[in-house]
N, C-alpha and C. Protein backbone atom coordinates (compact mmCIF):
# COMPACT_ATOMS: atom_id res chain seq x y z
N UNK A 1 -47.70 136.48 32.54
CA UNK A 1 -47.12 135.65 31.50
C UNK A 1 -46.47 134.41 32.12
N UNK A 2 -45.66 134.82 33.27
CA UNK A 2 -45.08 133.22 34.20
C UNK A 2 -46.32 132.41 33.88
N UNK A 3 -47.28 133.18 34.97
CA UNK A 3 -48.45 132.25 35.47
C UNK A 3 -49.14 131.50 34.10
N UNK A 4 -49.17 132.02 33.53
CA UNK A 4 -50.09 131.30 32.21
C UNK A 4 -49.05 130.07 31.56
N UNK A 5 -47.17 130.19 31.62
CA UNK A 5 -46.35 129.08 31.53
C UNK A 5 -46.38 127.89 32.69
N UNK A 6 -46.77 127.95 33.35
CA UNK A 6 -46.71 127.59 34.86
C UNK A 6 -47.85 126.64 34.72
N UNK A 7 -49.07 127.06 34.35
CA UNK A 7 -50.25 126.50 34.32
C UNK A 7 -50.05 125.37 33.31
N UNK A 8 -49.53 125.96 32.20
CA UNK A 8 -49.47 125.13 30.74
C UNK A 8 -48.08 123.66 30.90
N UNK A 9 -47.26 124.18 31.70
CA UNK A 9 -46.02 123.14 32.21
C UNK A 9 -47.27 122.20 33.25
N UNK A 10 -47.74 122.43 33.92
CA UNK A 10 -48.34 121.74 34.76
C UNK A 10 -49.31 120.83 34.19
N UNK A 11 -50.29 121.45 33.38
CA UNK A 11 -51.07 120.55 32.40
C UNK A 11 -50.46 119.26 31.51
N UNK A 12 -49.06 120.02 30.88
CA UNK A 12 -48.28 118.96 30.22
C UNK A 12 -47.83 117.79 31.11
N UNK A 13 -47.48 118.07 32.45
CA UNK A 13 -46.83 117.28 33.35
C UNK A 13 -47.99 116.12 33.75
N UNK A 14 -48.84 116.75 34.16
CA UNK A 14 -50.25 115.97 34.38
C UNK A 14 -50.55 114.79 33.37
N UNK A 15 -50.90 115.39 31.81
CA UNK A 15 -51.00 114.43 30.76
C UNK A 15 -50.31 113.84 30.73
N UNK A 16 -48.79 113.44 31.06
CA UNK A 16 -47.40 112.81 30.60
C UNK A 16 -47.54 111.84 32.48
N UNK A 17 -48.33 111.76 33.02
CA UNK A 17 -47.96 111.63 34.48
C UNK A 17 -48.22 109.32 33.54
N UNK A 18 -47.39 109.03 34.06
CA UNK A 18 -46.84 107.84 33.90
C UNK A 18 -45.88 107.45 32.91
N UNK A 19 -45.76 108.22 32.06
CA UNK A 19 -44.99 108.57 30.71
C UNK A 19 -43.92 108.94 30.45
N UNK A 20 -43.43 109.87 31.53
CA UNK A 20 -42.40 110.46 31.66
C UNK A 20 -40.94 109.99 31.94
N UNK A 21 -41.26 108.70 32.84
CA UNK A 21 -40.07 107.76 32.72
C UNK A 21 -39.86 107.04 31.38
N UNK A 22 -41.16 106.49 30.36
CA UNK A 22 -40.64 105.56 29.27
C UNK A 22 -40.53 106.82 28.50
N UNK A 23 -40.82 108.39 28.34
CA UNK A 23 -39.92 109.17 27.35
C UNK A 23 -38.55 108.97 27.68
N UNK A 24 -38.12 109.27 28.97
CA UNK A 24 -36.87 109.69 28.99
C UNK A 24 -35.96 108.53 28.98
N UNK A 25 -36.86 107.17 29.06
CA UNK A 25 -36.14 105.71 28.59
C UNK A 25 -35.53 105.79 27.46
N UNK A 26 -36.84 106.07 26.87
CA UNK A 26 -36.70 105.85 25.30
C UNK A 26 -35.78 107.04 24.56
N UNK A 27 -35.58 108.22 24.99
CA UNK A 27 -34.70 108.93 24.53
C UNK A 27 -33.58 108.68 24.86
N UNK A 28 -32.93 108.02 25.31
CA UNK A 28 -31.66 108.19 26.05
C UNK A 28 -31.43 106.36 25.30
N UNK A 29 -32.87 104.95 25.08
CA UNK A 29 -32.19 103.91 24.53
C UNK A 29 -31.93 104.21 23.28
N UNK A 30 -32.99 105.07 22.45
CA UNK A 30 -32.95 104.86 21.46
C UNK A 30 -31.45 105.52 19.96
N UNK A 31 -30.86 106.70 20.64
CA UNK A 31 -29.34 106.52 19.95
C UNK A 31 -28.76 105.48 20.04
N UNK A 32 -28.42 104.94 21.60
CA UNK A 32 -27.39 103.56 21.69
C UNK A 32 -28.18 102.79 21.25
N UNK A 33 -29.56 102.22 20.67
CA UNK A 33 -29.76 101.19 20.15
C UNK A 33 -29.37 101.21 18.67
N UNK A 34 -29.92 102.42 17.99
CA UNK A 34 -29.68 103.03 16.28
C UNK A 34 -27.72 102.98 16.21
N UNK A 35 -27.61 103.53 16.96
CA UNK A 35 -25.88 102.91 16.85
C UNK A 35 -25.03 101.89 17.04
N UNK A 36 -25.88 100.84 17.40
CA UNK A 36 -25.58 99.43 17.12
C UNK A 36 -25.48 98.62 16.65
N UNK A 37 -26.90 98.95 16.26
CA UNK A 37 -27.86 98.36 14.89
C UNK A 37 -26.72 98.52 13.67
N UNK A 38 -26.64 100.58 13.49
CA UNK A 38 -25.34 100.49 12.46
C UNK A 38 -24.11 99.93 12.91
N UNK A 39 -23.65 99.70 13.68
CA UNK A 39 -22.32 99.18 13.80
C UNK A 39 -22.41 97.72 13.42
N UNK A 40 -23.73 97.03 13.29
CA UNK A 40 -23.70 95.48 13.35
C UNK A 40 -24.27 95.07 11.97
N UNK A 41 -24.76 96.53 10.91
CA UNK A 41 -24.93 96.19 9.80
C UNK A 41 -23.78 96.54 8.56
N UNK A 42 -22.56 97.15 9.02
CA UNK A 42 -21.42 97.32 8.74
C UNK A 42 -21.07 96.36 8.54
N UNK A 43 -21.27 95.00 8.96
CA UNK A 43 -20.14 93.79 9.03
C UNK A 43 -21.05 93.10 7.65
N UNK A 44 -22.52 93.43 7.44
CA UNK A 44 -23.59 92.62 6.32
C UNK A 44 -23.02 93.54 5.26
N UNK A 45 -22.80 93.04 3.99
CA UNK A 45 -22.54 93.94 2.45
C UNK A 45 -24.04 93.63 2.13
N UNK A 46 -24.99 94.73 2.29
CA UNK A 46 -25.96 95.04 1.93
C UNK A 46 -26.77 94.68 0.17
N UNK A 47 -25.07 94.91 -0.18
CA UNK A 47 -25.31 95.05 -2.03
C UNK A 47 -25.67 93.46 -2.24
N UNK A 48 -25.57 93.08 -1.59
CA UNK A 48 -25.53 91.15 -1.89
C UNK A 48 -27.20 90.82 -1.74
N UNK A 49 -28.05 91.19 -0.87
CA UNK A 49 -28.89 91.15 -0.81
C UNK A 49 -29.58 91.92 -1.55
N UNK A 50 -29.62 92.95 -1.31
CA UNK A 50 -30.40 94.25 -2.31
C UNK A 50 -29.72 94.88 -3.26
N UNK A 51 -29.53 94.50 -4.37
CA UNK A 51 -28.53 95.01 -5.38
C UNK A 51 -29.11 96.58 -5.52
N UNK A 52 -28.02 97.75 -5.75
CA UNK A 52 -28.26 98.88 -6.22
C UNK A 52 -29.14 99.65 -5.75
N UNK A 53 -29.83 99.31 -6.90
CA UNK A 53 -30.99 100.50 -7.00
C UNK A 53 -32.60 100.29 -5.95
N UNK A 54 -32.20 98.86 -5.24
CA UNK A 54 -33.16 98.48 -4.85
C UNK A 54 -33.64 98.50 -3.30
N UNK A 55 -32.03 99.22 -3.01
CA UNK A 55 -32.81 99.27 -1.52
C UNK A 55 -33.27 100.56 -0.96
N UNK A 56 -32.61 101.30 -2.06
CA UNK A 56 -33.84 102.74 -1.84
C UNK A 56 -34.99 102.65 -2.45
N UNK A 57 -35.30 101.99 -3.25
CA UNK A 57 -36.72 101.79 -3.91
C UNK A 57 -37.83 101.06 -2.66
N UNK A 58 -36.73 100.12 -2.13
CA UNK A 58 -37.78 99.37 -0.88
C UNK A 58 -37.79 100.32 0.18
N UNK A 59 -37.52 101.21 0.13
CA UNK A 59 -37.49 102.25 1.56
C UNK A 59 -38.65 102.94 1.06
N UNK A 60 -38.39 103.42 -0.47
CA UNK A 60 -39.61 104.69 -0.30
C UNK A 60 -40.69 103.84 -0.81
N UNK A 61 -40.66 102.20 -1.04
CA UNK A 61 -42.39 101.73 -1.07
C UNK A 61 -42.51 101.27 0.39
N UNK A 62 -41.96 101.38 1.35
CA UNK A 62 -42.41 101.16 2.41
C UNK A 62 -42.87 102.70 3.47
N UNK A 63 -42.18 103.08 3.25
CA UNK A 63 -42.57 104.95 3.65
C UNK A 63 -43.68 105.49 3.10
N UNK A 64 -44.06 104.94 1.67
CA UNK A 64 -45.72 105.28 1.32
C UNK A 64 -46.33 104.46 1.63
N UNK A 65 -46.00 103.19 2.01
CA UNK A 65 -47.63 102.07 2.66
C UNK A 65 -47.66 102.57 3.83
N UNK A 66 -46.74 102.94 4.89
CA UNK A 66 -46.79 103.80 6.20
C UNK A 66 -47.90 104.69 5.76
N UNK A 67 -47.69 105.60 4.96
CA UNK A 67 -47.80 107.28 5.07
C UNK A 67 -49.53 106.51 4.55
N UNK A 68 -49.79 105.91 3.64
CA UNK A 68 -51.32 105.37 3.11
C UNK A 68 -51.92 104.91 3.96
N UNK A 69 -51.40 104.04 5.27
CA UNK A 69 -52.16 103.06 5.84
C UNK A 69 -52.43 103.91 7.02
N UNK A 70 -51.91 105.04 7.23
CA UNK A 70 -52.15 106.30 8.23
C UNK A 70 -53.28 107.05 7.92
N UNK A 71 -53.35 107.17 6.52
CA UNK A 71 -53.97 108.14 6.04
C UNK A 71 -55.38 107.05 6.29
N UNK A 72 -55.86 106.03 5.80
CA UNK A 72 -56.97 105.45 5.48
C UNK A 72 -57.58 104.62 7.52
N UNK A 73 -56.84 104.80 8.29
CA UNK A 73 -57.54 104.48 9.27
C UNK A 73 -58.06 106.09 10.11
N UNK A 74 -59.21 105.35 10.91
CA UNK A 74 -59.90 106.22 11.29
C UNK A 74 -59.84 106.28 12.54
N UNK A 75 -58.85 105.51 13.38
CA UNK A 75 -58.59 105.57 14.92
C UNK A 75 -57.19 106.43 15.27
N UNK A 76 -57.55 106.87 16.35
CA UNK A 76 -56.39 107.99 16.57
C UNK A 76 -55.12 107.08 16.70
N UNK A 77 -54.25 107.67 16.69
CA UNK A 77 -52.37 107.04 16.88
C UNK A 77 -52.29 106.77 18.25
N UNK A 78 -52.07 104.97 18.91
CA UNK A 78 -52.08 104.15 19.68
C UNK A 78 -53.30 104.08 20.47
N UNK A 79 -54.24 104.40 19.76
CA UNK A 79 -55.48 103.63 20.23
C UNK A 79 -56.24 102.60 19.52
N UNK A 80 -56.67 101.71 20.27
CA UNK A 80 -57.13 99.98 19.22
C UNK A 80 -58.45 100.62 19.16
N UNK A 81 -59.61 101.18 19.99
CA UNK A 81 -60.50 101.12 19.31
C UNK A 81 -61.43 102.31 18.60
């Protein structure tokens, strides 16, 4: 049972072999960036721009052109061709 984890850690390590530094970049920028972002949209009153009801409405029509424009291409996720 090791051996068969052992094998499978190694395979993962292999596939990830250049990758592994921009995961652990990107995990470690991406809280301190998302917590900045909010700290620097605290100072914008949101309601002035997007009154009410409208800036959750623009979230979930943008979360279905995502979720549609995923669905209708036929190339795998970060490959161009």
């Amino acid at each position: 049972m090791i051996d068969w984890f052992k094998e499978k850690f190694a395979a993962i390590r292999e596939k990830l072999k250049g990758w592994k530094t921009v995961i652990i970049g990107a995990v470690v920028a991406l809280p301190l960036s998302l917590l900045e972002i909010l700290q620097q949209l605290q100072m914008i009153d949101l309601n002035s721009v997007l009154p009410e009801p409208w800036g959750a409405r623009l979230a979930l029509v943008v979360s279905v052109a995502m979720i549609l424009l995923r669905l209708i291409t036929n190339t795998p996720v970060g490959k161009a061709d």
